[in-house]
PDB file of N, CA and C in Angstrom:
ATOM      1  N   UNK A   1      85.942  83.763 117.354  1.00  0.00           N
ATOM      2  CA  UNK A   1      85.419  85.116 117.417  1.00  0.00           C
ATOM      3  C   UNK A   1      84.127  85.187 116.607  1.00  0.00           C
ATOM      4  N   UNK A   2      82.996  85.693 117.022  1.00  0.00           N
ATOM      5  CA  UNK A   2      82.218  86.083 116.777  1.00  0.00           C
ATOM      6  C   UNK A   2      81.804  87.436 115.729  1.00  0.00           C
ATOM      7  N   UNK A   3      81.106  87.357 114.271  1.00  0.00           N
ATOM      8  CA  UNK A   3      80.881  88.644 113.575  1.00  0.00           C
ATOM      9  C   UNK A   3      80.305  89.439 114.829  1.00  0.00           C
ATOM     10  N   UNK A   4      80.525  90.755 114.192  1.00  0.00           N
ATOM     11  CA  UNK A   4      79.512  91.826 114.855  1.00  0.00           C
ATOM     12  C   UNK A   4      79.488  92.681 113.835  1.00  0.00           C
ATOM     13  N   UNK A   5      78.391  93.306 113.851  1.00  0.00           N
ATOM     14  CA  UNK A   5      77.455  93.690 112.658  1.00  0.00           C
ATOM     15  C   UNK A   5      75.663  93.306 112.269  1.00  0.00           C
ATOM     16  N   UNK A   6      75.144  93.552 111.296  1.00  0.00           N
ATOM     17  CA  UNK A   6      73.514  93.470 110.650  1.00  0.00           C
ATOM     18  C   UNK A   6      74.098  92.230 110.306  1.00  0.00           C
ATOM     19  N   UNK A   7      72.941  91.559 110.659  1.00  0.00           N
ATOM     20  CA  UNK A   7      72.733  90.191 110.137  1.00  0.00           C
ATOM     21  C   UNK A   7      72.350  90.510 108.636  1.00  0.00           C
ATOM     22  N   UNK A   8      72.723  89.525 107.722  1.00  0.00           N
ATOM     23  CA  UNK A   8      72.665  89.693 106.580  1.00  0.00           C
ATOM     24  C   UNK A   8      71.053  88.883 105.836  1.00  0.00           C
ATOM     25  N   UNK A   9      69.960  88.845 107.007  1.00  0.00           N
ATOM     26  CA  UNK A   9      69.034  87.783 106.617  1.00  0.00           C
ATOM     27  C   UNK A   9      68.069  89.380 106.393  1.00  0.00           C
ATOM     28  N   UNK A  10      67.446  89.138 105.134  1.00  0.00           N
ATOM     29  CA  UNK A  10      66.342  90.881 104.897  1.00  0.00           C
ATOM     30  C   UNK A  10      65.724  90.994 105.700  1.00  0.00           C
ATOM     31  N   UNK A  11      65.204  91.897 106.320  1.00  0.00           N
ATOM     32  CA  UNK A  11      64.080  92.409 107.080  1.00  0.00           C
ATOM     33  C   UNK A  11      62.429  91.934 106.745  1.00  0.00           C
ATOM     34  N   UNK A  12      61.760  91.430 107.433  1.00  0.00           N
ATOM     35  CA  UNK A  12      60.365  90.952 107.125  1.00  0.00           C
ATOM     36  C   UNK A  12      59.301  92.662 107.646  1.00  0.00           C
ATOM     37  N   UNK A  13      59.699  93.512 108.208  1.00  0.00           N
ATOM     38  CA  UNK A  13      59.175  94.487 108.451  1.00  0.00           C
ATOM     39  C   UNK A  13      59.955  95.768 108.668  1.00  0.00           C
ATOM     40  N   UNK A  14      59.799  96.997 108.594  1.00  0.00           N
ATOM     41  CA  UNK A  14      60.828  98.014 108.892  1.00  0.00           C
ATOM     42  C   UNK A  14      60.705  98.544 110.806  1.00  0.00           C
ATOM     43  N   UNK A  15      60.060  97.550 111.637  1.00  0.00           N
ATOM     44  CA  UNK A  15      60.549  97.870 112.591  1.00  0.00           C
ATOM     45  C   UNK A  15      62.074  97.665 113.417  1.00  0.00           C
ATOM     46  N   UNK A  16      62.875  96.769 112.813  1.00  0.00           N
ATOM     47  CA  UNK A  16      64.679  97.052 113.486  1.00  0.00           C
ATOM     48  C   UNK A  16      64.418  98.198 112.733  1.00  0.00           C
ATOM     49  N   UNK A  17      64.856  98.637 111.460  1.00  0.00           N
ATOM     50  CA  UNK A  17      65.206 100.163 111.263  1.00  0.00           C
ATOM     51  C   UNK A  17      64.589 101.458 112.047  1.00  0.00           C
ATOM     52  N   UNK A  18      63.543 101.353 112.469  1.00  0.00           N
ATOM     53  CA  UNK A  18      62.551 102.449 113.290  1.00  0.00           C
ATOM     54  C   UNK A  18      63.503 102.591 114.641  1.00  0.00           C
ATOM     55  N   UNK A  19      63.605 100.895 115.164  1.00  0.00           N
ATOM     56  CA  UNK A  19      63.974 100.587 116.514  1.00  0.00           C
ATOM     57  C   UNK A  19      65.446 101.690 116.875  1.00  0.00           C
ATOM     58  N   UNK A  20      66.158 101.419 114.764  1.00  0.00           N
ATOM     59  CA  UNK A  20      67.591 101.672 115.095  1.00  0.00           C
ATOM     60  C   UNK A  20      67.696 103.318 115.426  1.00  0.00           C
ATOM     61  N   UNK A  21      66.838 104.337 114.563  1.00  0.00           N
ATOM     62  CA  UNK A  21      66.247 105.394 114.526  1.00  0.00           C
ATOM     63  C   UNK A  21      65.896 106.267 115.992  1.00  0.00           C
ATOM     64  N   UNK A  22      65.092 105.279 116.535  1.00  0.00           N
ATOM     65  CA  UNK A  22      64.372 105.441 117.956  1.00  0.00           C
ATOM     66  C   UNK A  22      65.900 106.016 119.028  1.00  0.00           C
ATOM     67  N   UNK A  23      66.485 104.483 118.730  1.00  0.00           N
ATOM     68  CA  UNK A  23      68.023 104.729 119.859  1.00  0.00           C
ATOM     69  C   UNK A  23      69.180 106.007 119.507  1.00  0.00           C
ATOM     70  N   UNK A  24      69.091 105.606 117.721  1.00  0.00           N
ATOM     71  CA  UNK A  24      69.842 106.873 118.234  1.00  0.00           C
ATOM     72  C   UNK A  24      69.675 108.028 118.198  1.00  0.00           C
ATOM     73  N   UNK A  25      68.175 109.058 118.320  1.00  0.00           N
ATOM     74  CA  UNK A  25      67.862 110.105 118.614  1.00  0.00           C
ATOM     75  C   UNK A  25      67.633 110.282 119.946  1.00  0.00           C
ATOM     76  N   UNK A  26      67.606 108.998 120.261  1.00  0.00           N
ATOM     77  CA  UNK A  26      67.430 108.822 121.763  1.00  0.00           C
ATOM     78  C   UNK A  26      68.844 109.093 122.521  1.00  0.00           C
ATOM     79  N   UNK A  27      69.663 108.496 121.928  1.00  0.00           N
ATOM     80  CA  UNK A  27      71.163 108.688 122.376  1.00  0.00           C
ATOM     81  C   UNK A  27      71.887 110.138 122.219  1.00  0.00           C
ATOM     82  N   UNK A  28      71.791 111.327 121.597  1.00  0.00           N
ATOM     83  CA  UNK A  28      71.596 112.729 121.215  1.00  0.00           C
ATOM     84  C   UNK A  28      70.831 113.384 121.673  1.00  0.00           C
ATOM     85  N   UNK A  29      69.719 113.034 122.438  1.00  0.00           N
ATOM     86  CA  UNK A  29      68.775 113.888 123.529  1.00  0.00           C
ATOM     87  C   UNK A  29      67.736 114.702 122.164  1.00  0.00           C
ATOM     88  N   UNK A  30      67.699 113.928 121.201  1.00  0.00           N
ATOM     89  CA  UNK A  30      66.405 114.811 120.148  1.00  0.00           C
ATOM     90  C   UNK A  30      65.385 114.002 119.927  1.00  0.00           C
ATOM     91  N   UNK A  31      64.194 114.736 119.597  1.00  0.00           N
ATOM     92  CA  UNK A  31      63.043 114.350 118.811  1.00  0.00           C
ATOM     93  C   UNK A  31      62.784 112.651 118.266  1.00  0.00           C
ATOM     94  N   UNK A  32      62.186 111.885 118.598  1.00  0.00           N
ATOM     95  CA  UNK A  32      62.544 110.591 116.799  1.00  0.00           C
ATOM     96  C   UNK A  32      61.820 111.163 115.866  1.00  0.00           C
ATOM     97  N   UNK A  33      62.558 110.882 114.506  1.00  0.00           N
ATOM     98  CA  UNK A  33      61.738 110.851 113.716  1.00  0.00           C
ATOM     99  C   UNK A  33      61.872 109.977 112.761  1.00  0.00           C
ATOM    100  N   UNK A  34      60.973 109.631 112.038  1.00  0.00           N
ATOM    101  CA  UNK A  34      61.012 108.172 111.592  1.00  0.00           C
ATOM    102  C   UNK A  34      61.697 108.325 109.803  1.00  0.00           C
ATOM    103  N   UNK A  35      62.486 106.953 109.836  1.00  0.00           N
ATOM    104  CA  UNK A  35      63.004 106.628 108.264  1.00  0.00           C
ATOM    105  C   UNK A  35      62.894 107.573 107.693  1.00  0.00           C
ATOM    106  N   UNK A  36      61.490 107.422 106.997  1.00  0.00           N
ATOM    107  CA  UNK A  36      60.753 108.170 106.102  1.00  0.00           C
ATOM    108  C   UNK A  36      61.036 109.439 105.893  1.00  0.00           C
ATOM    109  N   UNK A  37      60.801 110.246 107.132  1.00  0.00           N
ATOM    110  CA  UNK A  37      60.894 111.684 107.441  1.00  0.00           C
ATOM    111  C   UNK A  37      62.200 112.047 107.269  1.00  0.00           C
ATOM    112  N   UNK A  38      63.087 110.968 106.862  1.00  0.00           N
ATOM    113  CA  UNK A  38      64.344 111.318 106.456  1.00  0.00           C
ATOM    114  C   UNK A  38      64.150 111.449 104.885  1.00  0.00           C
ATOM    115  N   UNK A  39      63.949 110.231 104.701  1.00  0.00           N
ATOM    116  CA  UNK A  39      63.494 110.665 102.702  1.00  0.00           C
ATOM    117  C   UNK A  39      62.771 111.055 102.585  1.00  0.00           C
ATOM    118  N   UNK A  40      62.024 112.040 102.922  1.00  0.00           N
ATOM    119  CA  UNK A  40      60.976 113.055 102.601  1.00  0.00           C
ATOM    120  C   UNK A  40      61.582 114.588 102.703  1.00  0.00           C
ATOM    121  N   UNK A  41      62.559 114.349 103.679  1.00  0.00           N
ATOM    122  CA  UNK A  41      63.272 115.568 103.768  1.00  0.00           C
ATOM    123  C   UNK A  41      64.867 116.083 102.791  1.00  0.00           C
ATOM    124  N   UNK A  42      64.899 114.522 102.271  1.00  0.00           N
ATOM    125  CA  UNK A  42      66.330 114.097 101.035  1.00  0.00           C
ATOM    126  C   UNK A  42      65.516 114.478  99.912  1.00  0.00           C
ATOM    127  N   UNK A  43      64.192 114.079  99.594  1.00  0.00           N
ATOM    128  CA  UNK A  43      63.219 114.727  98.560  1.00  0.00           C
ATOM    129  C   UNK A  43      63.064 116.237  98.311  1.00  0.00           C
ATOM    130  N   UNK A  44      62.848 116.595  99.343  1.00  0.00           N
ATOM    131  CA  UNK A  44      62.722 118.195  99.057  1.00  0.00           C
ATOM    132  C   UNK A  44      64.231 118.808  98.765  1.00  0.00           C
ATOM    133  N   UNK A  45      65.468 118.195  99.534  1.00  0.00           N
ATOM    134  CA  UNK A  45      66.330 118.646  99.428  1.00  0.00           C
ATOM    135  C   UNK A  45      66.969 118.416  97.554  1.00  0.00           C
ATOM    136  N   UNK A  46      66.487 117.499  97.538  1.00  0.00           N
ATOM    137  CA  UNK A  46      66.997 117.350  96.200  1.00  0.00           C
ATOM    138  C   UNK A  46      66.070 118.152  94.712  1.00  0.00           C
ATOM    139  N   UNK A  47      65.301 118.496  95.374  1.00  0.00           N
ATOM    140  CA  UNK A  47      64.337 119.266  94.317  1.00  0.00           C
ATOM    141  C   UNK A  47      65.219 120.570  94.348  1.00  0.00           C
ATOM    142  N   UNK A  48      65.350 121.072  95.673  1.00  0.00           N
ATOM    143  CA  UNK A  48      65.934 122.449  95.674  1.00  0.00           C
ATOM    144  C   UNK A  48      67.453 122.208  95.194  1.00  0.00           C
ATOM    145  N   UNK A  49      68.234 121.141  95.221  1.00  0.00           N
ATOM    146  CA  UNK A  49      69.538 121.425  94.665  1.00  0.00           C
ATOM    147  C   UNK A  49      70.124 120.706  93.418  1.00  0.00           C
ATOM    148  N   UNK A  50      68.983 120.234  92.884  1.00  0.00           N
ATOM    149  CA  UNK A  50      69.524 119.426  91.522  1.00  0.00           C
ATOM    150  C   UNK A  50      69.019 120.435  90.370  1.00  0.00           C
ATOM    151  N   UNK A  51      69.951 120.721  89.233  1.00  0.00           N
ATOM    152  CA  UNK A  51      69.758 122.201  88.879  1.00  0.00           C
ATOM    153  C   UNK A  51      69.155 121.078  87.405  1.00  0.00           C
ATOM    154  N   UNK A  52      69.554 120.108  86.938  1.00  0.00           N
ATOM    155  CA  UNK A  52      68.795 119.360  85.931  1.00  0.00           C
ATOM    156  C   UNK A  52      68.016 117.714  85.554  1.00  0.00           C
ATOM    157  N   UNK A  53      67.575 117.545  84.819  1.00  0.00           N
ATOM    158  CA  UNK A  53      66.983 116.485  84.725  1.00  0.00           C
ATOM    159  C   UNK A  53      67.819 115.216  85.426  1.00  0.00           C
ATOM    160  N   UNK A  54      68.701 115.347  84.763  1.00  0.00           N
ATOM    161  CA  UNK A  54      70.102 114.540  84.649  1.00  0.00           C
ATOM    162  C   UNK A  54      70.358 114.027  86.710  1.00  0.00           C
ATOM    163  N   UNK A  55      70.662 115.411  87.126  1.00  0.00           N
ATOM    164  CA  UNK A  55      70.698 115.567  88.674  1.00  0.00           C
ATOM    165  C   UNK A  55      69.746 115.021  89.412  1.00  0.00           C
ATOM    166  N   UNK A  56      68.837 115.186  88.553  1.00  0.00           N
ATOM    167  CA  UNK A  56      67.141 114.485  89.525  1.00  0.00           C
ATOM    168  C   UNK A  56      67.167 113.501  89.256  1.00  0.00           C
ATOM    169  N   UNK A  57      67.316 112.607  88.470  1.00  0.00           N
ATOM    170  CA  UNK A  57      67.062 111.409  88.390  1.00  0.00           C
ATOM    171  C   UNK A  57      68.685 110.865  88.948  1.00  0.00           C
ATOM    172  N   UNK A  58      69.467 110.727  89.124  1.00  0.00           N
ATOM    173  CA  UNK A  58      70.403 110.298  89.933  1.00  0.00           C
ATOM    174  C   UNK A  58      70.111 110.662  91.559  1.00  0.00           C
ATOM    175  N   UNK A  59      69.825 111.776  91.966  1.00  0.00           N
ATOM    176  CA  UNK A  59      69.000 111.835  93.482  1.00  0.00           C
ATOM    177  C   UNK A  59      67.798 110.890  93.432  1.00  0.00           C
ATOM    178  N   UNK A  60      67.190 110.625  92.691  1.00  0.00           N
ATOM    179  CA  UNK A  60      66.231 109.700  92.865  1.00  0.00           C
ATOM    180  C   UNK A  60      66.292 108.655  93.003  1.00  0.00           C
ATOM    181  N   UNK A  61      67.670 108.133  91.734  1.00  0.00           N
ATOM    182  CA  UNK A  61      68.008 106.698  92.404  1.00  0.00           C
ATOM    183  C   UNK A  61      68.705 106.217  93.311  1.00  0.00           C
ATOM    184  N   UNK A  62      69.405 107.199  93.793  1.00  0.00           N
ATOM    185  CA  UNK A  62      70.218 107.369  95.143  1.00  0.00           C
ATOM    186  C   UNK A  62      68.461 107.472  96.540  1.00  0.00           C
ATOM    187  N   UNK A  63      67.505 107.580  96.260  1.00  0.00           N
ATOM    188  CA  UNK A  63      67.224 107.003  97.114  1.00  0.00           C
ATOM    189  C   UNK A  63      66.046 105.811  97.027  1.00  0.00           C
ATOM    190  N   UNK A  64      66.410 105.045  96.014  1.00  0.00           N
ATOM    191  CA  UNK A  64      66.037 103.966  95.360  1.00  0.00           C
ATOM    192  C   UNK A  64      64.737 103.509  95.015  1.00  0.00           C
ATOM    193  N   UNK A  65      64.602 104.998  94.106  1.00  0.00           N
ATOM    194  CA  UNK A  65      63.755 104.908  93.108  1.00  0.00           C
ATOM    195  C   UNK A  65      63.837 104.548  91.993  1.00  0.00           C
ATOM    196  N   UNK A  66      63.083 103.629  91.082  1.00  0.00           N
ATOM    197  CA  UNK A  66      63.518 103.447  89.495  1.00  0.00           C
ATOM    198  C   UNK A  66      62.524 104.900  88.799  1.00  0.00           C
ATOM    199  N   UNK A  67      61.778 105.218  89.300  1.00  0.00           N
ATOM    200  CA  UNK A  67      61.717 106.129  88.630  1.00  0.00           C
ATOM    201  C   UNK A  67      61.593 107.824  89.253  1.00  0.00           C
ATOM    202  N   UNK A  68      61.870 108.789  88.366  1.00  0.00           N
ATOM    203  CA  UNK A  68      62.220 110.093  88.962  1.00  0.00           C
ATOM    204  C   UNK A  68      60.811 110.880  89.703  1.00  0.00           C
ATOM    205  N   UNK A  69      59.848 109.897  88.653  1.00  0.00           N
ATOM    206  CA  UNK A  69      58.050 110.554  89.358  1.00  0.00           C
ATOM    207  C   UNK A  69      57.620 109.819  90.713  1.00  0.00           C
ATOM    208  N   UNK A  70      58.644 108.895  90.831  1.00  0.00           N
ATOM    209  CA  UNK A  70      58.123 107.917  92.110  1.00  0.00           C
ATOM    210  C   UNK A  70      58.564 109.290  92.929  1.00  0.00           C
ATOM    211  N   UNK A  71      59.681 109.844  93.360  1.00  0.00           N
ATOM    212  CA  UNK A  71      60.630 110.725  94.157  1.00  0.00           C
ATOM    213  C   UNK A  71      59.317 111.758  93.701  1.00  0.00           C
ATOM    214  N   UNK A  72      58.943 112.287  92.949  1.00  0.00           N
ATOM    215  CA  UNK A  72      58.607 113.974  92.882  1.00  0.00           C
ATOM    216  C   UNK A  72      57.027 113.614  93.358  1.00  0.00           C
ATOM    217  N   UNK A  73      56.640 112.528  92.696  1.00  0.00           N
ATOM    218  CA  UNK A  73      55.237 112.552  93.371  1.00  0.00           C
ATOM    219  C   UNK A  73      54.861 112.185  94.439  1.00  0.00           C
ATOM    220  N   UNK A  74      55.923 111.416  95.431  1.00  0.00           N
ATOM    221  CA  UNK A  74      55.617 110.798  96.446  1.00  0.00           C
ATOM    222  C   UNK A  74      56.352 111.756  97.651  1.00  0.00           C
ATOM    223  N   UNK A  75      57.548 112.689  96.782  1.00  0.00           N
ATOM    224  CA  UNK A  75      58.413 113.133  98.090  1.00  0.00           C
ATOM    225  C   UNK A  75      58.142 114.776  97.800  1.00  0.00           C
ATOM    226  N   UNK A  76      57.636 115.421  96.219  1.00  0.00           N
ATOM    227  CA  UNK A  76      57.705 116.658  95.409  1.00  0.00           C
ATOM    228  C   UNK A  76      56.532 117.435  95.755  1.00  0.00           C
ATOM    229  N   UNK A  77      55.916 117.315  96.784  1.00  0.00           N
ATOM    230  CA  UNK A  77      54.757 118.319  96.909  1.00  0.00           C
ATOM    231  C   UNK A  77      55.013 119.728  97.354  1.00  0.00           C
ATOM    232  N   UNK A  78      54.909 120.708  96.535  1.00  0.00           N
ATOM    233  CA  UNK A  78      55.602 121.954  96.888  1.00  0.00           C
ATOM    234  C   UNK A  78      54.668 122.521  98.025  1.00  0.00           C
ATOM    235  N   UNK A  79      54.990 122.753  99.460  1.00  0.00           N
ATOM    236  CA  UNK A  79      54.499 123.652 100.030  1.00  0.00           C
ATOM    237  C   UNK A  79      53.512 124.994  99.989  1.00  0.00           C
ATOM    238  N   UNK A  80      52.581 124.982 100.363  1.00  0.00           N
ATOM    239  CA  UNK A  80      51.766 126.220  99.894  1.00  0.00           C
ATOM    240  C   UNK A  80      52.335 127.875  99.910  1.00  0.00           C
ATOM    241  N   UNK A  81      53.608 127.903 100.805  1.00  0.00           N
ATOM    242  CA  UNK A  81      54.087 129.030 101.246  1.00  0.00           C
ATOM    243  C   UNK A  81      55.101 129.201  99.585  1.00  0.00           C
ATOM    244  N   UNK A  82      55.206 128.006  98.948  1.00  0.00           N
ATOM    245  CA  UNK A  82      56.328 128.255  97.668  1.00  0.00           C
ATOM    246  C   UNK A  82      55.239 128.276  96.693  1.00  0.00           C
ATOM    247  N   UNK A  83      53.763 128.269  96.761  1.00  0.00           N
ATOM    248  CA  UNK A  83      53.524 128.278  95.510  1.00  0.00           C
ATOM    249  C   UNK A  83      53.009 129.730  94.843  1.00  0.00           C
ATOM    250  N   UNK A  84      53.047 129.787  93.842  1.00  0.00           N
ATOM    251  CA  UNK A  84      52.973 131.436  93.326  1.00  0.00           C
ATOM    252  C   UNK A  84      51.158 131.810  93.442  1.00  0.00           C
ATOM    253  N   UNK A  85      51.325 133.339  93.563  1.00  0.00           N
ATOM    254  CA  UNK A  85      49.738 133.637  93.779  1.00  0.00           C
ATOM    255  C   UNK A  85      49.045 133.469  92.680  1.00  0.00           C
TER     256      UNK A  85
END
């Protein structure tokens, strides 16, 4: 018998993950949208629901950041509609 499953050899580029992305929004009849646009959207989510330091930096390394400014500066740009007049 044969494994079935991810080959366990690393990825040299993130196109299988895009590819995997592609099929299954494709398979659900929605939009693609890519990796990223997933952790960009786990970024904002975690700004709005981590009530302390403590919380943010565990959302951050949950999406495998070593640090909490990598997540806020790369994923933390507040929208112009949230920023105060």
């Amino acid at each position: 018998m044969q494994p079935v499953g991810l080959d366990r050899a690393p990825w040299k580029t993130a196109t299988p993950v895009r590819d995997i992305f592609r099929e299954a929004f494709e398979r659900v009849g929605l939009p693609y949208y890519s990796p990223h646009s997933l952790r960009k959207t786990l970024g904002a989510l975690g700004e709005r629901m981590c009530q302390n330091a403590e919380q943010l930096k565990a959302w951050s390394q949950n999406l495998g950041h070593d640090s909490v400014m990598t997540t806020l500066t790369s994923y933390g740009a507040t929208p112009p509609t949230r920023l105060p007049c």
